[in-house]
Each structure stands twice: as C-alpha cells, then as structure tokens.
PDB file of N, CA and C in Angstrom:
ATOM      1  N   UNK A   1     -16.149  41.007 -38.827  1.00  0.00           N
ATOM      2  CA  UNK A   1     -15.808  39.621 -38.639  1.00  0.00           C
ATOM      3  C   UNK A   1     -14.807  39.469 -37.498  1.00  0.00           C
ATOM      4  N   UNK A   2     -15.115  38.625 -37.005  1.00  0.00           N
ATOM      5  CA  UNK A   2     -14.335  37.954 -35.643  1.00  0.00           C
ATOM      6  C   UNK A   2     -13.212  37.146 -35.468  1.00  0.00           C
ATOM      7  N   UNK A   3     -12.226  37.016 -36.118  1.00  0.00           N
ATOM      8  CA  UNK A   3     -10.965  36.228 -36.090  1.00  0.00           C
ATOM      9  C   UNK A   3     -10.485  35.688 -34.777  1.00  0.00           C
ATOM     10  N   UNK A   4     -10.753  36.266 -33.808  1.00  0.00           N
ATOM     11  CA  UNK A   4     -10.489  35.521 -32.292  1.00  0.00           C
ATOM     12  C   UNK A   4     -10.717  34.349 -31.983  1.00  0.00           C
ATOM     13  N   UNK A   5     -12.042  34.329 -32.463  1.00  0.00           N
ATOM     14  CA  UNK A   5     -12.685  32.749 -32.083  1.00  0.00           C
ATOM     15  C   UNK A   5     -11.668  31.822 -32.115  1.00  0.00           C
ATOM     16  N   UNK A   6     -11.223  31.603 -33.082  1.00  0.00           N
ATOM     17  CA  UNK A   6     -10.595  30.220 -33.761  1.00  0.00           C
ATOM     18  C   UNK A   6      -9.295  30.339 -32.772  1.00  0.00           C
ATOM     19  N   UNK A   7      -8.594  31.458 -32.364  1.00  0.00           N
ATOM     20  CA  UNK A   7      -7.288  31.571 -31.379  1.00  0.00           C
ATOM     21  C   UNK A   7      -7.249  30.299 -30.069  1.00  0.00           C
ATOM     22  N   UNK A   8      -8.391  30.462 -29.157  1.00  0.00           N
ATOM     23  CA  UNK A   8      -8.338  30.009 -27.903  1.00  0.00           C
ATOM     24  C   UNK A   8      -8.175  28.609 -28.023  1.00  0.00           C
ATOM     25  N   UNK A   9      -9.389  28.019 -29.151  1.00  0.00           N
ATOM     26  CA  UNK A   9      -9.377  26.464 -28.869  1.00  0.00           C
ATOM     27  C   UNK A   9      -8.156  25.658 -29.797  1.00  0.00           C
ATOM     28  N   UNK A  10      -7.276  26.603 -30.601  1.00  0.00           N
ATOM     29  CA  UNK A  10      -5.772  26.344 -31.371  1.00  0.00           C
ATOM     30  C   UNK A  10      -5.006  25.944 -29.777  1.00  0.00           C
ATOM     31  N   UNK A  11      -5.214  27.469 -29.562  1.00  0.00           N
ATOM     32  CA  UNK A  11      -3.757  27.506 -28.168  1.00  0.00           C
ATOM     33  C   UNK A  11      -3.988  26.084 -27.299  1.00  0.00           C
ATOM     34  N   UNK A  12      -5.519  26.626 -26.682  1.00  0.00           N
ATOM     35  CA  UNK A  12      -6.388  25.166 -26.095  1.00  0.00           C
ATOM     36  C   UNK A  12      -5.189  23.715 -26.616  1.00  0.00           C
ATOM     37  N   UNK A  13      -5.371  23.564 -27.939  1.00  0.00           N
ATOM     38  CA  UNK A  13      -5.185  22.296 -28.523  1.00  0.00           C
ATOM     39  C   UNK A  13      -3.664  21.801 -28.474  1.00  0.00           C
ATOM     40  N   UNK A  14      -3.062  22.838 -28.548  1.00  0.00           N
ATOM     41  CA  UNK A  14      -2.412  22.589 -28.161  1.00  0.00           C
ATOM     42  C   UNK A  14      -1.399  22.645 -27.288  1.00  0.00           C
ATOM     43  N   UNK A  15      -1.937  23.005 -26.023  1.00  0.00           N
ATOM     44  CA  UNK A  15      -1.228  23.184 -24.835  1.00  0.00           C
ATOM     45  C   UNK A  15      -1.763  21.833 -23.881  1.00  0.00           C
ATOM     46  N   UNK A  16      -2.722  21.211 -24.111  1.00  0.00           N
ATOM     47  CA  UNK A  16      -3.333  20.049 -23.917  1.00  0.00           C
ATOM     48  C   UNK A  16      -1.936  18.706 -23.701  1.00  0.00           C
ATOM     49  N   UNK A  17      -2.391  18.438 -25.202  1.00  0.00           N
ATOM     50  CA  UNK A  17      -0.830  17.481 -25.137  1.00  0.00           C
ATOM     51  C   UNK A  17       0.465  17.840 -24.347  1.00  0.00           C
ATOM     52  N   UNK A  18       0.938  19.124 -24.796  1.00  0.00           N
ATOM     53  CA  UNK A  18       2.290  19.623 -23.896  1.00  0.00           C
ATOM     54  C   UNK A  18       2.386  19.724 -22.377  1.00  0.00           C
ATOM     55  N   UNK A  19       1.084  19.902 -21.982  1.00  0.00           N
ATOM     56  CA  UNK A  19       0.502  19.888 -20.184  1.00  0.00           C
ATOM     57  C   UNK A  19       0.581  18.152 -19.901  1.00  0.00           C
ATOM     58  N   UNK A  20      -0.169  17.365 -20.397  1.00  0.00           N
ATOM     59  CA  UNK A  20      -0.083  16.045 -19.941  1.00  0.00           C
ATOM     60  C   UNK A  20       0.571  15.545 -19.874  1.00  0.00           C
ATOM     61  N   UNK A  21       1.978  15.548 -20.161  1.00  0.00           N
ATOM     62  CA  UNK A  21       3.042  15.058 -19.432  1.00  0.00           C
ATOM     63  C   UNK A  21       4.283  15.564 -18.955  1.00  0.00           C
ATOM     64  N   UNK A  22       3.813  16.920 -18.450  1.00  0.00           N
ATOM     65  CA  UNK A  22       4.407  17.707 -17.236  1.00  0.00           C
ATOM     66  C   UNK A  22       4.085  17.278 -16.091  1.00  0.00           C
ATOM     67  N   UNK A  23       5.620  17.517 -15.266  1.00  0.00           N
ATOM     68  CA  UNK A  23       5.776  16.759 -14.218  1.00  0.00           C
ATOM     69  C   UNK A  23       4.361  17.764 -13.182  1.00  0.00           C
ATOM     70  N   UNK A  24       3.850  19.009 -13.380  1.00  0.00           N
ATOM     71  CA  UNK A  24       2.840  19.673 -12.603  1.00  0.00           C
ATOM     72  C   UNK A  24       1.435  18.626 -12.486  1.00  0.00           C
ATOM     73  N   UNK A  25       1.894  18.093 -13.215  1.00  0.00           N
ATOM     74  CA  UNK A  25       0.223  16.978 -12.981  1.00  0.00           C
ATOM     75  C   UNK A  25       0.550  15.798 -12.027  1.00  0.00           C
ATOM     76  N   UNK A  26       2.104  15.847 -11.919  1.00  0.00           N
ATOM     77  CA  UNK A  26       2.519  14.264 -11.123  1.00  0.00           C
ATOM     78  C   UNK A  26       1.878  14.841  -9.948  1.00  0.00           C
ATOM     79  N   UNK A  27       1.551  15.859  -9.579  1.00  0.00           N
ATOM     80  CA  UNK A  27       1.454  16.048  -8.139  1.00  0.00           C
ATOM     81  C   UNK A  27      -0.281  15.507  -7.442  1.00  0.00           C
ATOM     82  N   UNK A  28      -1.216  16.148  -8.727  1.00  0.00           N
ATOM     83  CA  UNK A  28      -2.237  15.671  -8.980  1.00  0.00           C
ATOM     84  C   UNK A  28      -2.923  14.358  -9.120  1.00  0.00           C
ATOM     85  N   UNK A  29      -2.600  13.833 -10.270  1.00  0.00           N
ATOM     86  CA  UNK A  29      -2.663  12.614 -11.164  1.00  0.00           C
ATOM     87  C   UNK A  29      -1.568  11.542 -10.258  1.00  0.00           C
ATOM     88  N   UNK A  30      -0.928  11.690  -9.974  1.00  0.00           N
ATOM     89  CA  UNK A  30       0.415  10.711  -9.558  1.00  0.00           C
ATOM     90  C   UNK A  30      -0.232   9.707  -8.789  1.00  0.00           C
ATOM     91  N   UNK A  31       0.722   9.031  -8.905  1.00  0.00           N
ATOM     92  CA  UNK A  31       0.255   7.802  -8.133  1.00  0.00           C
ATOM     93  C   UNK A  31       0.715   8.125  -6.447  1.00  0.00           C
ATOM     94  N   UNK A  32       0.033   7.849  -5.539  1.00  0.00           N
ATOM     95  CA  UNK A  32       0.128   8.025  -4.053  1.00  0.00           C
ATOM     96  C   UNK A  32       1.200   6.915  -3.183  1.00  0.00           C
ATOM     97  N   UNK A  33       2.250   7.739  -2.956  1.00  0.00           N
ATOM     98  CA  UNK A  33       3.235   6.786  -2.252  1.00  0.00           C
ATOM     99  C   UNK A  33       2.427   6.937  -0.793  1.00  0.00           C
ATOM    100  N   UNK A  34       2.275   5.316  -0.017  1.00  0.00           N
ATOM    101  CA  UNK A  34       1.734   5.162   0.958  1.00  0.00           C
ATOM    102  C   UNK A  34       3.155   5.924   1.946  1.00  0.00           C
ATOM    103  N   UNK A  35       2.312   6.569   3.295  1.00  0.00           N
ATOM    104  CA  UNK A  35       3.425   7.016   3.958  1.00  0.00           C
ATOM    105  C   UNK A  35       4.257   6.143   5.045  1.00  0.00           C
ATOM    106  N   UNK A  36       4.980   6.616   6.101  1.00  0.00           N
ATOM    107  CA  UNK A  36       5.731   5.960   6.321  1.00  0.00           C
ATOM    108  C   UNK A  36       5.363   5.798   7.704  1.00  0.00           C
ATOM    109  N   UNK A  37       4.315   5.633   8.369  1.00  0.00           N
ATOM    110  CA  UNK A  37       3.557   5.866   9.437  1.00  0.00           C
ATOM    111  C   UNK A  37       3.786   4.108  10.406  1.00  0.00           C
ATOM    112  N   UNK A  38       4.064   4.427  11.536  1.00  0.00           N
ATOM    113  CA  UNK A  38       4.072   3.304  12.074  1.00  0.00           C
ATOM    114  C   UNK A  38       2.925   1.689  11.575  1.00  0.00           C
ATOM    115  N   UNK A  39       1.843   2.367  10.999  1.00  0.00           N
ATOM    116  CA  UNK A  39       1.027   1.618  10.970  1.00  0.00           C
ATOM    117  C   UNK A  39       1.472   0.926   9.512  1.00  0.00           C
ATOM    118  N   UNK A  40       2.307   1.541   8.680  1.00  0.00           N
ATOM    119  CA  UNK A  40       2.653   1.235   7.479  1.00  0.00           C
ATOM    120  C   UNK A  40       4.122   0.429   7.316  1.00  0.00           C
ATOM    121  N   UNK A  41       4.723   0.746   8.910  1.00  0.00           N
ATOM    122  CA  UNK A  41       6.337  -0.051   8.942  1.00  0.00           C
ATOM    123  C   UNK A  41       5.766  -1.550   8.966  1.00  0.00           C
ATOM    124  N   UNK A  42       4.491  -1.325  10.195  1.00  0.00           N
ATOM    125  CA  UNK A  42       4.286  -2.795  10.554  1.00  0.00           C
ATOM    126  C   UNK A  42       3.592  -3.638   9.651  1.00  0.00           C
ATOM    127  N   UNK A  43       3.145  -3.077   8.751  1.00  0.00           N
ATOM    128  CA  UNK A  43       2.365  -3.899   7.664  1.00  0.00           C
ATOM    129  C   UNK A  43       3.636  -4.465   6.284  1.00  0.00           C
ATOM    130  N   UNK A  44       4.109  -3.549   6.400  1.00  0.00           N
ATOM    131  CA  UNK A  44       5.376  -4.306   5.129  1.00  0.00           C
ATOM    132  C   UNK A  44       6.155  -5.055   5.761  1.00  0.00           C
ATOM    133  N   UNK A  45       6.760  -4.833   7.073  1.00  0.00           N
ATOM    134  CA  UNK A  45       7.309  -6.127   7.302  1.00  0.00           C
ATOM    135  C   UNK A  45       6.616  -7.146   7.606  1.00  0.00           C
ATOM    136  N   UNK A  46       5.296  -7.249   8.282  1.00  0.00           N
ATOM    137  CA  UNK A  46       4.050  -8.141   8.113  1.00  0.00           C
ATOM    138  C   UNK A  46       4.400  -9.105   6.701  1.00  0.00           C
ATOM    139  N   UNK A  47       3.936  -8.189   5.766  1.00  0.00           N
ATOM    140  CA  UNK A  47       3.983  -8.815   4.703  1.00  0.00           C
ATOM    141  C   UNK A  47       5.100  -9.245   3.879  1.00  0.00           C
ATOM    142  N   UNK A  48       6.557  -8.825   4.456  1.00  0.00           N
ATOM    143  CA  UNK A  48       7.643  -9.761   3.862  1.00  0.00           C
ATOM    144  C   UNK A  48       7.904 -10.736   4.914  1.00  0.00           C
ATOM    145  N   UNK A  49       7.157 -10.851   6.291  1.00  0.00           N
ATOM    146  CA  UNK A  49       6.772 -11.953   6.925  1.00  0.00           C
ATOM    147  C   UNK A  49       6.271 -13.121   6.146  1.00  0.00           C
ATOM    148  N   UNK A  50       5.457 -12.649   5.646  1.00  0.00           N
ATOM    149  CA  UNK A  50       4.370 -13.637   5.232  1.00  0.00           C
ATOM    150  C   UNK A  50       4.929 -14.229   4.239  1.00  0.00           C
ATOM    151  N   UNK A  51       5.872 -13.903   3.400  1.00  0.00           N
ATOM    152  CA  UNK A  51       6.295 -13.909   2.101  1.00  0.00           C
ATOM    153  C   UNK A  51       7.061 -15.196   2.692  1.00  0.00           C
ATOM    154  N   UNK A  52       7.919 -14.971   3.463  1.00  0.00           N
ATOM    155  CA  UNK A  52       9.169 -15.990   3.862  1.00  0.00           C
ATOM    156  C   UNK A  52       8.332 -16.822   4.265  1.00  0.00           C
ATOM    157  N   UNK A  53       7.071 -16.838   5.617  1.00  0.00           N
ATOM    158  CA  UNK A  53       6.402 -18.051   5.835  1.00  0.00           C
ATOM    159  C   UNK A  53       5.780 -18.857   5.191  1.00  0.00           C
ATOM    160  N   UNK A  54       5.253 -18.416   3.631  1.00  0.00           N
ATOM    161  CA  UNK A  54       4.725 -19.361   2.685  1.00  0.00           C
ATOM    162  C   UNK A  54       5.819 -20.029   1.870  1.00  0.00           C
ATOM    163  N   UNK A  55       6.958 -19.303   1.328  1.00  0.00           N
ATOM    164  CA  UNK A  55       8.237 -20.246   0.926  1.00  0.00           C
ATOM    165  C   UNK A  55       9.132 -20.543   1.764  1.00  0.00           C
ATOM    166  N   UNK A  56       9.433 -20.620   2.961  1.00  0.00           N
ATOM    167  CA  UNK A  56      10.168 -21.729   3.446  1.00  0.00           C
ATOM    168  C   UNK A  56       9.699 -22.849   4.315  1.00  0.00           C
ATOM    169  N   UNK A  57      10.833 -23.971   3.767  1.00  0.00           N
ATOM    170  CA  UNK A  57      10.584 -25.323   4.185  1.00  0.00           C
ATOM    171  C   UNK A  57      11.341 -25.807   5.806  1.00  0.00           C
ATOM    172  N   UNK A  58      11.041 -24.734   6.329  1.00  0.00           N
ATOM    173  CA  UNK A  58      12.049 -24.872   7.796  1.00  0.00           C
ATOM    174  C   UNK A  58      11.035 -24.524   8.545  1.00  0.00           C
ATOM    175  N   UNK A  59      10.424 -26.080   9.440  1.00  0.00           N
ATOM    176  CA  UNK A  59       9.545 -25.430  10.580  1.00  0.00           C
ATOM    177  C   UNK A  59       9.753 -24.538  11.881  1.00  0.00           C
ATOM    178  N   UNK A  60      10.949 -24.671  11.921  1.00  0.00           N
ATOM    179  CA  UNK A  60      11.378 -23.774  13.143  1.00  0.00           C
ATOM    180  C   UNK A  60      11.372 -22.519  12.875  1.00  0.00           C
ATOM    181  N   UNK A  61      12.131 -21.811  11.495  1.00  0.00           N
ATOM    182  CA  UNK A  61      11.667 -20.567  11.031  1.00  0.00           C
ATOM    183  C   UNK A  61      10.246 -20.313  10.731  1.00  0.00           C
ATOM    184  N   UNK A  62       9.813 -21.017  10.209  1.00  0.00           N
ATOM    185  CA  UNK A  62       7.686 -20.909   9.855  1.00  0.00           C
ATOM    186  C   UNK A  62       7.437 -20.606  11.459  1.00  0.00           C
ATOM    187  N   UNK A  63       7.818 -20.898  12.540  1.00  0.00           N
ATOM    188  CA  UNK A  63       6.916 -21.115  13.872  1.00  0.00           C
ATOM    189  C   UNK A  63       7.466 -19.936  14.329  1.00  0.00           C
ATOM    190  N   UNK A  64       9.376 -19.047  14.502  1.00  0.00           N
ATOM    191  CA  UNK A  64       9.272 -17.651  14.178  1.00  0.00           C
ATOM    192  C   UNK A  64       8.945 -16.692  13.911  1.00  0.00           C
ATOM    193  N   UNK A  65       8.646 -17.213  12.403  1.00  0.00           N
ATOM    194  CA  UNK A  65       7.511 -15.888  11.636  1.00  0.00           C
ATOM    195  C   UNK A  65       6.310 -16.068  11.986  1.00  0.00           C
ATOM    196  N   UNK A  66       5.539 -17.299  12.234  1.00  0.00           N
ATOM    197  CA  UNK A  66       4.254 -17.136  12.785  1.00  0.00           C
ATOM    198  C   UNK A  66       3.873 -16.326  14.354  1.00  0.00           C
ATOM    199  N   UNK A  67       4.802 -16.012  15.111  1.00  0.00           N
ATOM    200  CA  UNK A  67       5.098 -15.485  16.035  1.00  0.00           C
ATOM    201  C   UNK A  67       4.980 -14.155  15.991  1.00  0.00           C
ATOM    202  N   UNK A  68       5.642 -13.812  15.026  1.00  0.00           N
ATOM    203  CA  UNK A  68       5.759 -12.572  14.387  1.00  0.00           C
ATOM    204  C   UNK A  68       4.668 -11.612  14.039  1.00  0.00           C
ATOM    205  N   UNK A  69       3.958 -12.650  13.268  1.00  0.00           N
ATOM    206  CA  UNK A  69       2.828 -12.221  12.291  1.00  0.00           C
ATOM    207  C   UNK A  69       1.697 -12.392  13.917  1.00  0.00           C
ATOM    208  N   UNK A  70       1.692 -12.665  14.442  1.00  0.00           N
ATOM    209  CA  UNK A  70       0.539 -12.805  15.752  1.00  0.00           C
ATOM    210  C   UNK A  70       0.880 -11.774  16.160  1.00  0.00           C
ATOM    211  N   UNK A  71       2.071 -11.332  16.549  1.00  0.00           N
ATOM    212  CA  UNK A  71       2.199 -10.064  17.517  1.00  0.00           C
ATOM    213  C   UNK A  71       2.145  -8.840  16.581  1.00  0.00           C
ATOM    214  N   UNK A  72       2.134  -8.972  15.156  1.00  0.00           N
ATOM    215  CA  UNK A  72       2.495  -7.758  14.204  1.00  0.00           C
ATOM    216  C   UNK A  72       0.342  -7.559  14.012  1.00  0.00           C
ATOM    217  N   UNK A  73      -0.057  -8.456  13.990  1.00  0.00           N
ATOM    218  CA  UNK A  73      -1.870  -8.293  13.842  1.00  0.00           C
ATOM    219  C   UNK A  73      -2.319  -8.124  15.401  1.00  0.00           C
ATOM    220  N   UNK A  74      -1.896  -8.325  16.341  1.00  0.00           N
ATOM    221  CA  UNK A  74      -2.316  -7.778  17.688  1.00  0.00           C
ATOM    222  C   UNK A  74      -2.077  -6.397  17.864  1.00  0.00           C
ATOM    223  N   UNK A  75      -1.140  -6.280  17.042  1.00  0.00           N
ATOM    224  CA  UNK A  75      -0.375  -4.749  17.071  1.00  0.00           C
ATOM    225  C   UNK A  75      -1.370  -3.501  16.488  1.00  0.00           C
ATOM    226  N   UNK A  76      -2.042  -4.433  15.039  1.00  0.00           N
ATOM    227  CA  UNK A  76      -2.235  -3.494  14.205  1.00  0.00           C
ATOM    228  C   UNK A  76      -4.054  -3.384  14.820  1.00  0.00           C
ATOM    229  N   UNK A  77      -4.256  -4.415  15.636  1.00  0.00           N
ATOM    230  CA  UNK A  77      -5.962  -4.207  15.655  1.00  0.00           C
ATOM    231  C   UNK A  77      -6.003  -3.657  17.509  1.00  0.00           C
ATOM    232  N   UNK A  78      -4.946  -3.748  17.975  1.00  0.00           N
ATOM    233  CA  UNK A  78      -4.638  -2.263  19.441  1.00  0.00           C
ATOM    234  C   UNK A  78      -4.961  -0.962  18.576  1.00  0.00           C
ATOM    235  N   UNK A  79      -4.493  -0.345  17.857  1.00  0.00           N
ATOM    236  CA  UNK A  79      -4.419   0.842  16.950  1.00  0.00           C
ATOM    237  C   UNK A  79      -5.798   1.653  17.183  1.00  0.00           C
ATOM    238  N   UNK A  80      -6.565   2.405  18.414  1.00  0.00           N
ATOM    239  CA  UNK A  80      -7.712   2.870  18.784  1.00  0.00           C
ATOM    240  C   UNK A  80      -8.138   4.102  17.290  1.00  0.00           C
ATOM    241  N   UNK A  81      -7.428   4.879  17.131  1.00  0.00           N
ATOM    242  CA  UNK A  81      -7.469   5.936  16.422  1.00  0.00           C
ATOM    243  C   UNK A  81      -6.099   5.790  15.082  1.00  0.00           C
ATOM    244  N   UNK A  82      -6.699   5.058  14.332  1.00  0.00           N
ATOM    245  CA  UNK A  82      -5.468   4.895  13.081  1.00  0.00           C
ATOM    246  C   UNK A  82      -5.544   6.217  11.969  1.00  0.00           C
ATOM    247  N   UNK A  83      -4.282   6.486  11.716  1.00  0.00           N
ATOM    248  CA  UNK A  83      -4.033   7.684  10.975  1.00  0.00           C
ATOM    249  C   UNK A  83      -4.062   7.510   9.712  1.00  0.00           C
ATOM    250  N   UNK A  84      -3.780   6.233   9.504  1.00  0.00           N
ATOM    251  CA  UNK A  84      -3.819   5.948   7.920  1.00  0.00           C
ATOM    252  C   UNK A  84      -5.205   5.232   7.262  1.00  0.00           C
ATOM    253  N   UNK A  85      -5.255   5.856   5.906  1.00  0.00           N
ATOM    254  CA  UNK A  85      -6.532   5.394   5.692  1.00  0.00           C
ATOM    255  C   UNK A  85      -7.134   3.955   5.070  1.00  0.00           C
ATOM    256  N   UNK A  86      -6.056   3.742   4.918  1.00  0.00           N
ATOM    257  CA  UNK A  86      -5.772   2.341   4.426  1.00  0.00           C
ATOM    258  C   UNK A  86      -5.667   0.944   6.145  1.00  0.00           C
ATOM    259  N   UNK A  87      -5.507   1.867   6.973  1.00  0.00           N
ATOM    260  CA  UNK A  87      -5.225   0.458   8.372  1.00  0.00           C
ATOM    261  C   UNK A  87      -6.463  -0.545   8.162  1.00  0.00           C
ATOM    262  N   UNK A  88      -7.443  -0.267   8.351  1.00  0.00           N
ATOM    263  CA  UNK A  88      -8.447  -1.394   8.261  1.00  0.00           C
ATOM    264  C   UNK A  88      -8.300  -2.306   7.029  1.00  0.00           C
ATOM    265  N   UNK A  89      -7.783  -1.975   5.858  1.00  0.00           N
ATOM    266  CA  UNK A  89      -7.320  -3.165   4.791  1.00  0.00           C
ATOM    267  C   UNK A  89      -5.750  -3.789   5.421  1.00  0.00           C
ATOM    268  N   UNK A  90      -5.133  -3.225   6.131  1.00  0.00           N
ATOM    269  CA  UNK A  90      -4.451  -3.699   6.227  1.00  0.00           C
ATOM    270  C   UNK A  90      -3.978  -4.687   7.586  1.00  0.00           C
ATOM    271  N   UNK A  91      -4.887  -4.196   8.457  1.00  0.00           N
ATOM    272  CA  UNK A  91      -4.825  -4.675   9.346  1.00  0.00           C
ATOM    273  C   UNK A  91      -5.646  -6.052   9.046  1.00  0.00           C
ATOM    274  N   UNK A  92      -6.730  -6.314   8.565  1.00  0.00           N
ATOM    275  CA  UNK A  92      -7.621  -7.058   7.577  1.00  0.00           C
ATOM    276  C   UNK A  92      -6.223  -8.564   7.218  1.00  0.00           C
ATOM    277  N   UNK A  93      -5.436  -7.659   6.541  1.00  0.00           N
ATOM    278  CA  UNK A  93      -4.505  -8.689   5.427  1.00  0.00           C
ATOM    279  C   UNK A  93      -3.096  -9.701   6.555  1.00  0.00           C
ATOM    280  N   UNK A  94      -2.728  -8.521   7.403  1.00  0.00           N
ATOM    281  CA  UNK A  94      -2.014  -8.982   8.663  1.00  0.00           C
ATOM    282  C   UNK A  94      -2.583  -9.775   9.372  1.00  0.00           C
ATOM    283  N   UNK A  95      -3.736 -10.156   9.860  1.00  0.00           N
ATOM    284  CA  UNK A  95      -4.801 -10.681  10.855  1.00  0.00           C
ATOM    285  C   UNK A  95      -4.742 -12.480   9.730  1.00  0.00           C
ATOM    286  N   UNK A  96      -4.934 -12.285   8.510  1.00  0.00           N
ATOM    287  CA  UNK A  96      -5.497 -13.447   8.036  1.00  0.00           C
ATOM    288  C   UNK A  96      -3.966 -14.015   7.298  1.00  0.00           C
ATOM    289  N   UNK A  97      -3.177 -12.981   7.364  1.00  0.00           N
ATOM    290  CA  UNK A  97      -1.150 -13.657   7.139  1.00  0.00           C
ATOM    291  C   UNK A  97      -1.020 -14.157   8.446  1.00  0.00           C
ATOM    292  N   UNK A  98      -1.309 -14.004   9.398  1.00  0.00           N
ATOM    293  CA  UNK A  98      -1.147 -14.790  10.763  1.00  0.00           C
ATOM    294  C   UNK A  98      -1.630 -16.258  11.002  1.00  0.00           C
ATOM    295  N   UNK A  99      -3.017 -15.822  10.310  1.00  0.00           N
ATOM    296  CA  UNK A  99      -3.751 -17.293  10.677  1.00  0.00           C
ATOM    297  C   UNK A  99      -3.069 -17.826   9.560  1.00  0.00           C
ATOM    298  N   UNK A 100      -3.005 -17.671   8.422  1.00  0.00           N
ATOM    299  CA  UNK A 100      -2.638 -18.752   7.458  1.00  0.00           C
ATOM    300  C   UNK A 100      -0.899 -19.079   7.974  1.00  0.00           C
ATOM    301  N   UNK A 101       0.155 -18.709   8.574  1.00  0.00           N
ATOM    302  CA  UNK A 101       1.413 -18.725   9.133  1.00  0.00           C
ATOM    303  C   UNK A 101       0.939 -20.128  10.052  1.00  0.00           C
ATOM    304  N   UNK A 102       0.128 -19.751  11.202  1.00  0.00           N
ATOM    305  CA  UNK A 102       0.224 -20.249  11.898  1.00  0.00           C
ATOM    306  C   UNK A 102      -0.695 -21.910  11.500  1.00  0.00           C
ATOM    307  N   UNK A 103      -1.546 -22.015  10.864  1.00  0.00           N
ATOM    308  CA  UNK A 103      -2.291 -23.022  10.281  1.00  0.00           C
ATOM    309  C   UNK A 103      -1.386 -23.907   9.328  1.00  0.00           C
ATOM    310  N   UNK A 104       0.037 -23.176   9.021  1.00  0.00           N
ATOM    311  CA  UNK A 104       0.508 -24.083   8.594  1.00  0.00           C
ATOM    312  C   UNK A 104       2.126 -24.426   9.741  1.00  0.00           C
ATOM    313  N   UNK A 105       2.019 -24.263  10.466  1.00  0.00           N
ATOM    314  CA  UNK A 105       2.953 -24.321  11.192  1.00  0.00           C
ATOM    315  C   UNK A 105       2.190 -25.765  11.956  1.00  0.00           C
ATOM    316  N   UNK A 106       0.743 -26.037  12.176  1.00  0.00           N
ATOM    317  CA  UNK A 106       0.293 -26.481  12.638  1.00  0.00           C
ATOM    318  C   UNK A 106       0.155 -27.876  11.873  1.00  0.00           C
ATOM    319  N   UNK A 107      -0.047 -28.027  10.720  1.00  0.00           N
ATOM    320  CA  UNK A 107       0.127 -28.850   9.551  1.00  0.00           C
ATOM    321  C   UNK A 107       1.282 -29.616   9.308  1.00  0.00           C
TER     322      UNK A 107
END
C-alpha cells in the first residue's frame, strides 16, 4: 500500500492559500503602475487640464487650459514611434479633452 498519494495534494492544499497572498505574486498578478515616460507626463497633466477646464467658471482660465490641451494633443499625435502601449488611448482621450476645452470656451 501506498501512503504517498494523499501527501502532495495535503501539502498542495495547503500551500495554495499561504502563496496567494504573498507579496511573490504582486510581481505577477499586481496591478501595472503606468510608467513615467514622457508620453505619460503629458497625458496626466492633459488630464488634470481637463479636470480644471470642465469645473471652472473663469473664461480666461478655460481659454488657458484650452491652449494647453491643443498643444498637449499636437504633442501627443507628433509622437512617430510611441513607447508606451497605451499612447494611442491616450492620445485618443487628449485629442477629444481639447476639443471639448475648446468648444466650450467657444460657448
């Protein structure tokens, strides 16, 4: 008779639970911090652009940031060879925070 059997899928069982929330899986499993790549400076401030141009009530600042947001989406769609894999969504989201900046600057 064979007593082994039953060993592996015990240990198995429970090394399971004790593995899944070791930090060795954050590296795996983790969630992906976007990096810090030029193409990624210009998109967050893009988008705390955008943030200020939809809540404030000051046209002279709205016509600023719309300024902003034009030269920050000219910026991002120059970009011949983008490193990040995410630029085309983001360049995407910058391009149409511009028009909506400036459509209401126009309003």
């Amino acid at each position: 008779m064979r007593r082994v059997g039953w060993v592996a899928p015990c240990v198995l069982g429970l090394l399971v639970p004790v593995l899944s929330g070791c930090g060795l899986w954050q590296a795996v499993f983790g969630p992906r911090e976007a990096g810090t790549s030029a193409e990624v400076a210009v998109y967050r401030a893009a988008m705390a652009d955008f943030s200020d141009c939809a809540t404030t009530d000051d046209p002279a600042l709205r016509a600023v940031i719309a300024a902003r947001l034009g030269e920050a989406a000219a910026r991002m769609e120059a970009v011949a060879r983008p490193t990040d894999p995410d630029h085309f969504f983001m360049a995407d989201r910058v391009s149409a925070a511009a028009r909506y900046c400036a459509e209401a600057v126009g309003s």
